[in-house]
N, C-alpha and C. Protein backbone atom coordinates (compact mmCIF):
# COMPACT_ATOMS: atom_id res chain seq x y z
N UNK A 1 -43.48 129.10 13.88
CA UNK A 1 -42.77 130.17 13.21
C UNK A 1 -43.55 130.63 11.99
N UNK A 2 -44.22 129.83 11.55
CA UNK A 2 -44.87 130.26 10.25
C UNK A 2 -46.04 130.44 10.33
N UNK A 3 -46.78 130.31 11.43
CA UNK A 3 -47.91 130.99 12.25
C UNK A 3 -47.95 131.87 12.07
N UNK A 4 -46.31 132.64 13.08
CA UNK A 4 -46.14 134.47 13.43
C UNK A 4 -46.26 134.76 11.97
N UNK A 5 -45.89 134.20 11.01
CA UNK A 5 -45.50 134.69 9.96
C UNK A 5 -47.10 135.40 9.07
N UNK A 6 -48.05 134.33 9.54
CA UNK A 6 -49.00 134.39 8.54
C UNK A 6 -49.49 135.26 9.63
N UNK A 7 -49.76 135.52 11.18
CA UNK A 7 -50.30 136.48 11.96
C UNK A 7 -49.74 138.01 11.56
N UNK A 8 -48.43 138.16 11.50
CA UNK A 8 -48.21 139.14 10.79
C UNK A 8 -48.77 139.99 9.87
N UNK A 9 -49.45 139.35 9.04
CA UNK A 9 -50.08 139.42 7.50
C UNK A 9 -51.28 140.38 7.89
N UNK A 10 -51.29 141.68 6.73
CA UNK A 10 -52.65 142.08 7.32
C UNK A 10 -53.83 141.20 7.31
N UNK A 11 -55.17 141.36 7.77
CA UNK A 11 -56.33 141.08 7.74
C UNK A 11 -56.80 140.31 6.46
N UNK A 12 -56.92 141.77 5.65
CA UNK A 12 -57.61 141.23 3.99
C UNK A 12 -57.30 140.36 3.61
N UNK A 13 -55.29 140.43 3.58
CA UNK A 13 -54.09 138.63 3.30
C UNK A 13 -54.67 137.77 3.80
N UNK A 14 -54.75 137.73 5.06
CA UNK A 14 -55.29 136.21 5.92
C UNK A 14 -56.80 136.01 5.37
N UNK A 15 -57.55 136.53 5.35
CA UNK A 15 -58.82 136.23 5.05
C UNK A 15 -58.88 135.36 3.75
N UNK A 16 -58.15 136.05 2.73
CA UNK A 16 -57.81 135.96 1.20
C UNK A 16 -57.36 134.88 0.89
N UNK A 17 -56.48 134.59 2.03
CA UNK A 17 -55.37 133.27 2.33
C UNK A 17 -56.44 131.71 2.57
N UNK A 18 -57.17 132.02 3.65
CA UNK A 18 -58.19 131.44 4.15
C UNK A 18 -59.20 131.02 3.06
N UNK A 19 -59.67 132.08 2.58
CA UNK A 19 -60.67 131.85 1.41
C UNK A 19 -60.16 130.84 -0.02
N UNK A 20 -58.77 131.15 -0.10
CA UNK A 20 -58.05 130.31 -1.38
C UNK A 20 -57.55 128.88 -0.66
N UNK A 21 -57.74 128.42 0.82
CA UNK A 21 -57.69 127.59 1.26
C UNK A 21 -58.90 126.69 1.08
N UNK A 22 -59.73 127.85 1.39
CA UNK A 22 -61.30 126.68 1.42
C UNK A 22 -61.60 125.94 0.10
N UNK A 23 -61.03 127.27 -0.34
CA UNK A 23 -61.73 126.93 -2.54
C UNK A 23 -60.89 125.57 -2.24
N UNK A 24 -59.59 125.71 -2.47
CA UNK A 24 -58.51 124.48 -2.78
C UNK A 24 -59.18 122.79 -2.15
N UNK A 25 -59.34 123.03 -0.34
CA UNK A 25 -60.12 121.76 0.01
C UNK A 25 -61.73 122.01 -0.83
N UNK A 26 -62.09 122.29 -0.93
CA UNK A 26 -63.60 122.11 -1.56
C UNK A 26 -63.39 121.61 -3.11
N UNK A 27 -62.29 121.94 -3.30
CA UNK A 27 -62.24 121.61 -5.06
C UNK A 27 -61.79 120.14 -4.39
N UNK A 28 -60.49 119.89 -3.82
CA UNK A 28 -60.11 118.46 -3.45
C UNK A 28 -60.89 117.25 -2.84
N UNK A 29 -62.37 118.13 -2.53
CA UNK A 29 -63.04 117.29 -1.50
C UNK A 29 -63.93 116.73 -2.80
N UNK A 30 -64.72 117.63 -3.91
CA UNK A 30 -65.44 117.42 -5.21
C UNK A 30 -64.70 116.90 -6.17
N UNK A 31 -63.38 116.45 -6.39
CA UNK A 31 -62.58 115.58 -7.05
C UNK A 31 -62.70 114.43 -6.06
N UNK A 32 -62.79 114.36 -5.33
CA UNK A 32 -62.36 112.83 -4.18
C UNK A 32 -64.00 112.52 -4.54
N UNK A 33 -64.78 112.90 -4.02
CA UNK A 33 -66.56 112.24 -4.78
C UNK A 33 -66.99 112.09 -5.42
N UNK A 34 -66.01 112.73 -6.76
CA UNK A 34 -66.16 112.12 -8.28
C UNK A 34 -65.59 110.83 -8.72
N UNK A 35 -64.43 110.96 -8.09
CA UNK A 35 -63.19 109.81 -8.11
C UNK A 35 -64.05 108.33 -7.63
N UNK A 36 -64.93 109.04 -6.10
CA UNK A 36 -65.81 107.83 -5.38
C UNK A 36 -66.61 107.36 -5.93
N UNK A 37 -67.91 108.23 -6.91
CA UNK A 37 -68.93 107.74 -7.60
C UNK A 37 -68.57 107.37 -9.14
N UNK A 38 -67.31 107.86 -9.56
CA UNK A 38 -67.16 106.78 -10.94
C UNK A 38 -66.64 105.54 -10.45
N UNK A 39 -65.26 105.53 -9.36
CA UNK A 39 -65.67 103.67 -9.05
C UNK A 39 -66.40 103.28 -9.04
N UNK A 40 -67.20 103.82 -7.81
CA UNK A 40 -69.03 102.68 -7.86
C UNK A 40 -69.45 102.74 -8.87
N UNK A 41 -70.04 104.16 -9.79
CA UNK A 41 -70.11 103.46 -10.76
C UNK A 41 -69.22 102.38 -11.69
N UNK A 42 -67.78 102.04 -11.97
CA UNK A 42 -67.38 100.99 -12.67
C UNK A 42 -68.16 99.80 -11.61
N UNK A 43 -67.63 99.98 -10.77
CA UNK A 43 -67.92 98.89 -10.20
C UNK A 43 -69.27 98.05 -10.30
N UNK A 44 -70.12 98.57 -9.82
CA UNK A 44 -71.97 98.53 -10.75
C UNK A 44 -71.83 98.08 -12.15
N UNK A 45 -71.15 98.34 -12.89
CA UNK A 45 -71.24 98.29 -14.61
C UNK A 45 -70.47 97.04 -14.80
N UNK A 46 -69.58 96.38 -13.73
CA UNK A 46 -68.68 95.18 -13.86
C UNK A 46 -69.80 94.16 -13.69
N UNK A 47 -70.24 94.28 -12.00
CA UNK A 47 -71.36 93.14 -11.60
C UNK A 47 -72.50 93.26 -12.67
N UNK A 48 -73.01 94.31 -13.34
CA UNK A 48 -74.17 94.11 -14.34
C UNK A 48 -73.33 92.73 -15.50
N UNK A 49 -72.05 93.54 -15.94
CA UNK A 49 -71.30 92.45 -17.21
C UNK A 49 -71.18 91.38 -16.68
N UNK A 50 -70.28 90.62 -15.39
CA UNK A 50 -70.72 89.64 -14.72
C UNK A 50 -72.21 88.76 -14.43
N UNK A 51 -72.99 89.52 -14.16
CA UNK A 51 -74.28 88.80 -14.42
C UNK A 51 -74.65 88.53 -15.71
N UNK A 52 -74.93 89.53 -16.67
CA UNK A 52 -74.76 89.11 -17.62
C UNK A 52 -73.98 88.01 -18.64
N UNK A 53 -72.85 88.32 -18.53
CA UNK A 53 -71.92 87.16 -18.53
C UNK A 53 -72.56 86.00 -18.72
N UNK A 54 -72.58 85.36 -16.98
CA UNK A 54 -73.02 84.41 -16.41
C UNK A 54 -74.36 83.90 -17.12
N UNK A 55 -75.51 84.40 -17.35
CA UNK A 55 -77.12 84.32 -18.18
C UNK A 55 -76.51 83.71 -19.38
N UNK A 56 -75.55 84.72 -20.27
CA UNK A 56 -75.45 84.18 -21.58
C UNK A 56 -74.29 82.61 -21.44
N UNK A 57 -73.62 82.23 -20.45
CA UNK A 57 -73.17 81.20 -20.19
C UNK A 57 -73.80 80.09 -19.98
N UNK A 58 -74.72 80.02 -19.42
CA UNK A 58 -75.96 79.53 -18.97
C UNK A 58 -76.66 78.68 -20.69
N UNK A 59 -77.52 80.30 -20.95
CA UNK A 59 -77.77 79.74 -22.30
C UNK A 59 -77.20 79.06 -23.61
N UNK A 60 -75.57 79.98 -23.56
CA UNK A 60 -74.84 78.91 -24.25
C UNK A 60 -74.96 77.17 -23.80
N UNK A 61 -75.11 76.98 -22.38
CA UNK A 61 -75.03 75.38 -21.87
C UNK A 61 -76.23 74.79 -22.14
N UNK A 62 -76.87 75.71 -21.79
CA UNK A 62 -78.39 74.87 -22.21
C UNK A 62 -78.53 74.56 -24.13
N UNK A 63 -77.86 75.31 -24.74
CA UNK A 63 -78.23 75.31 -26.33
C UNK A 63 -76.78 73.96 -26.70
N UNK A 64 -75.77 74.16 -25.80
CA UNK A 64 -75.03 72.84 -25.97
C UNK A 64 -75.40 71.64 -25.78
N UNK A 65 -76.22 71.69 -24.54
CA UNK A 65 -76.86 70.14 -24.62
C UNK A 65 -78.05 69.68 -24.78
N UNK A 66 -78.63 70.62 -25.67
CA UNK A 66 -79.83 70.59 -26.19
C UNK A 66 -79.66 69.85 -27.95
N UNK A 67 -78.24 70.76 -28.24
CA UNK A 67 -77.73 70.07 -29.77
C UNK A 67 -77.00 68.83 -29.79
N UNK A 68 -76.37 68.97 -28.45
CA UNK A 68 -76.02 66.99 -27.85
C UNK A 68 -76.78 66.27 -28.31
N UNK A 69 -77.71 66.69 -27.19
CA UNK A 69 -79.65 65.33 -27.07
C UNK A 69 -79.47 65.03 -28.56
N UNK A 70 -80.17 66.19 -29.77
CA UNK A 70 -80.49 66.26 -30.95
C UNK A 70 -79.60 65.23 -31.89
N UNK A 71 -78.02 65.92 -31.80
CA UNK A 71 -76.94 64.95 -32.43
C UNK A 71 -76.93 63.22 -31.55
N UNK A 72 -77.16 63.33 -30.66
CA UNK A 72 -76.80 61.96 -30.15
C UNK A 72 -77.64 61.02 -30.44
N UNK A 73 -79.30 61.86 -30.28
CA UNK A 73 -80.92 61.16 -31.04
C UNK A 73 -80.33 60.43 -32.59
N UNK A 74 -80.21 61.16 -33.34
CA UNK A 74 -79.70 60.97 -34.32
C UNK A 74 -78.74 59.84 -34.67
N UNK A 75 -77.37 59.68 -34.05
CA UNK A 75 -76.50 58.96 -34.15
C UNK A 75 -76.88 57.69 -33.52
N UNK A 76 -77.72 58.09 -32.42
CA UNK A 76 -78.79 55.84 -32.48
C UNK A 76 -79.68 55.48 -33.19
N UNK A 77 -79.95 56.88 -33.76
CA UNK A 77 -81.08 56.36 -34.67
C UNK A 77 -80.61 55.63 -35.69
N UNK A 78 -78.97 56.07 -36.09
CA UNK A 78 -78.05 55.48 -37.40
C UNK A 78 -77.56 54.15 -36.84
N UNK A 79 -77.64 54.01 -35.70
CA UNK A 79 -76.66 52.85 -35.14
C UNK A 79 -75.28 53.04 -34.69
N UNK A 80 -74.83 54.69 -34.80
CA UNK A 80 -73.55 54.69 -33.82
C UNK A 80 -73.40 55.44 -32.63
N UNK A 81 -72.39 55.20 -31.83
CA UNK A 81 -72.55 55.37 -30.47
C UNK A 81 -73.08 56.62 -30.16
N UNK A 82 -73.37 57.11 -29.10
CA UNK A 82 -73.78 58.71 -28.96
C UNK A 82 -72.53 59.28 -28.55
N UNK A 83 -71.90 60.46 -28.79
CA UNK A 83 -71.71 61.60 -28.01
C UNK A 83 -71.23 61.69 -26.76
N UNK A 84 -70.59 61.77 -25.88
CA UNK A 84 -69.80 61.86 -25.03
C UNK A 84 -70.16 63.35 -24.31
N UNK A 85 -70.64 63.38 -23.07
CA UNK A 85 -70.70 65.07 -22.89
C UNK A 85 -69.30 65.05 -21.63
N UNK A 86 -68.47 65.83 -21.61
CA UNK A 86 -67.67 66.04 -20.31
C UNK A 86 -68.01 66.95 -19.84
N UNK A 87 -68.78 67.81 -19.24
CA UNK A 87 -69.47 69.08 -18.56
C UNK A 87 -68.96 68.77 -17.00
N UNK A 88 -69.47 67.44 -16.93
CA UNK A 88 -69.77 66.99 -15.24
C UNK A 88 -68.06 66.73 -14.95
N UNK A 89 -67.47 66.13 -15.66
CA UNK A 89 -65.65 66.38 -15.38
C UNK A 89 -65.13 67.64 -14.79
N UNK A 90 -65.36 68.89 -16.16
CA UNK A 90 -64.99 69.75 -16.06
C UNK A 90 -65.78 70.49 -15.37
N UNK A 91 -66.13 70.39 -14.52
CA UNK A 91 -67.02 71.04 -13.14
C UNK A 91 -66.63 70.77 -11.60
N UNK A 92 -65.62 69.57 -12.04
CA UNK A 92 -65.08 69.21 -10.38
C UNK A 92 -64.39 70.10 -9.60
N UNK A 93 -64.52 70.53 -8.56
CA UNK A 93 -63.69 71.08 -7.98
C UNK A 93 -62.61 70.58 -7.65
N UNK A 94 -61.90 71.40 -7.00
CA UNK A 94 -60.45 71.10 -6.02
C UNK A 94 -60.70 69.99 -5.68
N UNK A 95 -61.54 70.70 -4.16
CA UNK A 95 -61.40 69.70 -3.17
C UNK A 95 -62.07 68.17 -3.57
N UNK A 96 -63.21 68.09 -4.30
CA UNK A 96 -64.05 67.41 -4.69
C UNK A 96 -62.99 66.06 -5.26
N UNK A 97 -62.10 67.12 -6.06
CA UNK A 97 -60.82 65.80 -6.98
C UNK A 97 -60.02 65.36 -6.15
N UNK A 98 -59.71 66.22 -5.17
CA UNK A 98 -58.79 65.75 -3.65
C UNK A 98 -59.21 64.61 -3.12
N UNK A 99 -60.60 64.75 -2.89
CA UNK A 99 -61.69 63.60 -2.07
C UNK A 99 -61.31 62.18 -3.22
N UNK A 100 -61.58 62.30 -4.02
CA UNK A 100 -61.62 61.05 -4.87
C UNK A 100 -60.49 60.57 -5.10
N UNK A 101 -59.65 61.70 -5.57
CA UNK A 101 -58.05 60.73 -5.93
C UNK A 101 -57.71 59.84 -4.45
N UNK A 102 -58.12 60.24 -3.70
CA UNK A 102 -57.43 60.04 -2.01
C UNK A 102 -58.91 58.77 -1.27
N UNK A 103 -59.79 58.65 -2.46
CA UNK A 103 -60.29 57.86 -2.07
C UNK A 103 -60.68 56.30 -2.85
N UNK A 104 -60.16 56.42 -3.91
CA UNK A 104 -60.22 55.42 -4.70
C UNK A 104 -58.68 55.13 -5.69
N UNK A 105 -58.76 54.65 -6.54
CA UNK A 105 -58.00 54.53 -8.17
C UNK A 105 -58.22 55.47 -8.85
N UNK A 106 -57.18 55.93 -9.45
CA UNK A 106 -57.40 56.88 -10.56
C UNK A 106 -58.16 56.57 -11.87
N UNK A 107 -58.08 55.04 -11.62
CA UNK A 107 -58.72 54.32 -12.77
C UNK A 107 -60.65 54.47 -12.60
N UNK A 108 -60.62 54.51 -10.99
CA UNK A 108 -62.21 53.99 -10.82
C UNK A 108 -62.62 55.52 -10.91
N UNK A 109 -62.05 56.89 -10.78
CA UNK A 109 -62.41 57.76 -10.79
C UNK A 109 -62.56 58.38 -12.42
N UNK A 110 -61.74 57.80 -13.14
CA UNK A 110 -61.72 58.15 -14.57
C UNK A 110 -63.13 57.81 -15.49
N UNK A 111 -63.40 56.57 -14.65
CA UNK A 111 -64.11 55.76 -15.30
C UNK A 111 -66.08 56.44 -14.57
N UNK A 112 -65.93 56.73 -13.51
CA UNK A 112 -66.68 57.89 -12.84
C UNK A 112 -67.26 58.86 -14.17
N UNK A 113 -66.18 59.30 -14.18
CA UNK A 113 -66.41 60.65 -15.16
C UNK A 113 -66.50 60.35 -17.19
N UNK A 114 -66.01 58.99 -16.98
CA UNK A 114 -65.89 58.74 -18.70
C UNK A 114 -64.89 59.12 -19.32
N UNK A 115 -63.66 59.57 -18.35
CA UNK A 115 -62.18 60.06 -19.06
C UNK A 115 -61.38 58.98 -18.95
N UNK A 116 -60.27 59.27 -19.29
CA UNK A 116 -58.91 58.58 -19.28
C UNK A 116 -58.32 59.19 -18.56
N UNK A 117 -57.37 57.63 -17.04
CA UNK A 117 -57.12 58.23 -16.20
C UNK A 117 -55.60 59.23 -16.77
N UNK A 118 -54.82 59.28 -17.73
CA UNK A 118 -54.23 60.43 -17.44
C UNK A 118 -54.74 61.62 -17.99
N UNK A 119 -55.99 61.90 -17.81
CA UNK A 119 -56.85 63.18 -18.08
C UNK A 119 -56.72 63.18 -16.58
N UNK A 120 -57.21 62.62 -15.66
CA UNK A 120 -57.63 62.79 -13.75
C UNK A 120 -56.37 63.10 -13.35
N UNK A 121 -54.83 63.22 -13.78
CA UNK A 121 -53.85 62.91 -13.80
C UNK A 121 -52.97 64.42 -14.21
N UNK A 122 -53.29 64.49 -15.17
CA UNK A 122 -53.03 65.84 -15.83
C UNK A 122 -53.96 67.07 -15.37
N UNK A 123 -55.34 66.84 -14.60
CA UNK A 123 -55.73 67.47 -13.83
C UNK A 123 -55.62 67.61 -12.44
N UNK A 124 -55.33 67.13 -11.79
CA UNK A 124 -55.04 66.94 -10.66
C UNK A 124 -53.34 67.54 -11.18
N UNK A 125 -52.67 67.60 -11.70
CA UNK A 125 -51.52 68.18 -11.84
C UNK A 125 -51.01 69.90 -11.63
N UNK A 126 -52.22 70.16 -12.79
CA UNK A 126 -52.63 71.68 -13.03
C UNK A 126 -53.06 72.24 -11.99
N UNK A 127 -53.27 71.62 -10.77
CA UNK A 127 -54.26 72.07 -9.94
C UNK A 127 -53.69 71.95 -8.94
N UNK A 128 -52.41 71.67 -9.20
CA UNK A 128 -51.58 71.17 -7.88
C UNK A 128 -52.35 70.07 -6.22
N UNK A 129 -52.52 69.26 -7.23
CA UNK A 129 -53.08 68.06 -5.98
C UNK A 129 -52.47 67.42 -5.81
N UNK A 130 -51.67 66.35 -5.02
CA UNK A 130 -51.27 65.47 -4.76
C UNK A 130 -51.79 64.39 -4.97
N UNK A 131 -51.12 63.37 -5.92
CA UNK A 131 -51.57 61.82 -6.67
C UNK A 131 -51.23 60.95 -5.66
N UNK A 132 -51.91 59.94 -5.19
CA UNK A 132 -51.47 59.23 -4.31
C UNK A 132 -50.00 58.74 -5.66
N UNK A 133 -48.75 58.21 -4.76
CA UNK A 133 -48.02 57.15 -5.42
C UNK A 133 -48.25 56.05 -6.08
N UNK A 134 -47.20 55.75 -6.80
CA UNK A 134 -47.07 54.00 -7.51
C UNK A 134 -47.65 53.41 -6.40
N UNK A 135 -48.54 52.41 -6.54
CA UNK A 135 -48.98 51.47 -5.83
C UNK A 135 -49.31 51.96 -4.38
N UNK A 136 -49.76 52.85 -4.40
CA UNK A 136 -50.56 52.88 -3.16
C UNK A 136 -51.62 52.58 -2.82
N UNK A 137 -52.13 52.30 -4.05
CA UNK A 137 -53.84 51.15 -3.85
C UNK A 137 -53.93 49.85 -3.99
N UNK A 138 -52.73 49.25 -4.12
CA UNK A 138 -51.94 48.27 -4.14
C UNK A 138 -51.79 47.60 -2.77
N UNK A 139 -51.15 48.48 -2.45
CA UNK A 139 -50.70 48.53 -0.58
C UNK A 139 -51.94 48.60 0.08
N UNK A 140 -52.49 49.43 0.35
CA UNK A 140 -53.86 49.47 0.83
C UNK A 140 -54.91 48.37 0.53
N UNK A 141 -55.10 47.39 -0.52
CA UNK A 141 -55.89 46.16 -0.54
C UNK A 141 -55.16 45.15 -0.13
N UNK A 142 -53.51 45.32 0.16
CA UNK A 142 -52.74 44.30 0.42
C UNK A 142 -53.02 44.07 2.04
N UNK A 143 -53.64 45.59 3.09
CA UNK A 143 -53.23 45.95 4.24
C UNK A 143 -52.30 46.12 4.64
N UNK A 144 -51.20 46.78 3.86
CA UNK A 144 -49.71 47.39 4.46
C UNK A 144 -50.42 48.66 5.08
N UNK A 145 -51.16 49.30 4.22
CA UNK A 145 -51.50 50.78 4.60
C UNK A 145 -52.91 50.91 4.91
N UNK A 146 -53.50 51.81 5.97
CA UNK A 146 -54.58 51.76 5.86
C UNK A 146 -55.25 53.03 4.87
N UNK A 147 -56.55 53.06 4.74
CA UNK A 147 -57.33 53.62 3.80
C UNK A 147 -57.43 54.70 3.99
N UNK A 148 -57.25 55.56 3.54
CA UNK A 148 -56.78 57.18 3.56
C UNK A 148 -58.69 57.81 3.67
N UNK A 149 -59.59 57.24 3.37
CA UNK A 149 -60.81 57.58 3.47
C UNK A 149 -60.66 59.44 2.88
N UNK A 150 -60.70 59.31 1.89
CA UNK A 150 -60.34 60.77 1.35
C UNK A 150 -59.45 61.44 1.47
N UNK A 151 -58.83 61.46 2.89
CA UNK A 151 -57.74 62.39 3.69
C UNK A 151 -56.37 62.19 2.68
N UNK A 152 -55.53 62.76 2.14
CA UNK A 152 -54.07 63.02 1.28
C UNK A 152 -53.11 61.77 2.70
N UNK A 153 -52.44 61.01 2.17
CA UNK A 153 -51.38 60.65 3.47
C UNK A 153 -50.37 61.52 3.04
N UNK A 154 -49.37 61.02 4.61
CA UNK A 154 -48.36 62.47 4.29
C UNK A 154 -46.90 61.40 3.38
């Protein structure tokens, strides 16, 4: 119906019609490829800050345990203990803490890392892992249970 309507229309109309059609998609089509190349560009300008990022993270770690070494040199040189680094703790993964809680004591894993087991405890919390139970390593040297060899029991 709105075909006949626009067939109706003289010539010059339809043409005119046509022509303020094209402008309209051509303007919508040069907004949509602007819209496309400033994402990519954000996007490009994120992964540069991300890499970046990452370099100056880096060097912050390296200048942290470079002033460790230095402070810790120092503190045997005085006669007291060194320095403590937790880096290698706070680097465990998930699964990695999964594997261990499920394969040992929380105690032998604490002691792994140089924490206190309710640090392995309070992490494994945050992280939603499952702690083996009261005495389940208990049971398991007793042979009630067998050895979960990493695997979570249910």
């Amino acid at each position: 119906m709105v075909f006949d309507l626009v067939d109706a229309l003289p010539a010059p109309i339809r043409r005119a019609m046509k022509t303020t059609e094209a402008r309209e998609l051509a303007a919508e089509t040069a907004a949509r490829a602007a819209a496309a190349a400033d994402a990519e560009r954000a996007r490009q300008q994120h992964h540069e800050w991300l890499a970046l990022r990452a370099r100056e993270r880096e060097t912050e770690q390296a200048a942290h345990a470079a002033r460790l070494a230095l402070v810790n040199d120092h503190r045997l040189k005085a006669g007291y203990s060194p320095i403590k680094d937790f880096s290698a703790w706070h680097s465990v993964s998930d699964d990695e803490l999964r594997r261990l809680l499920w394969s040992m004591p929380t105690v032998h894993v604490a002691r792994q890392f140089d924490v206190s087991d309710v640090a392995v405890h309070k992490a494994a919390r945050s992280r939603h892992i499952a702690n083996p139970p009261r005495g389940f390593w208990a049971k398991v040297a007793a042979g009630k249970l067998p050895h979960p060899r990493g695997e979570p029991q249910p």
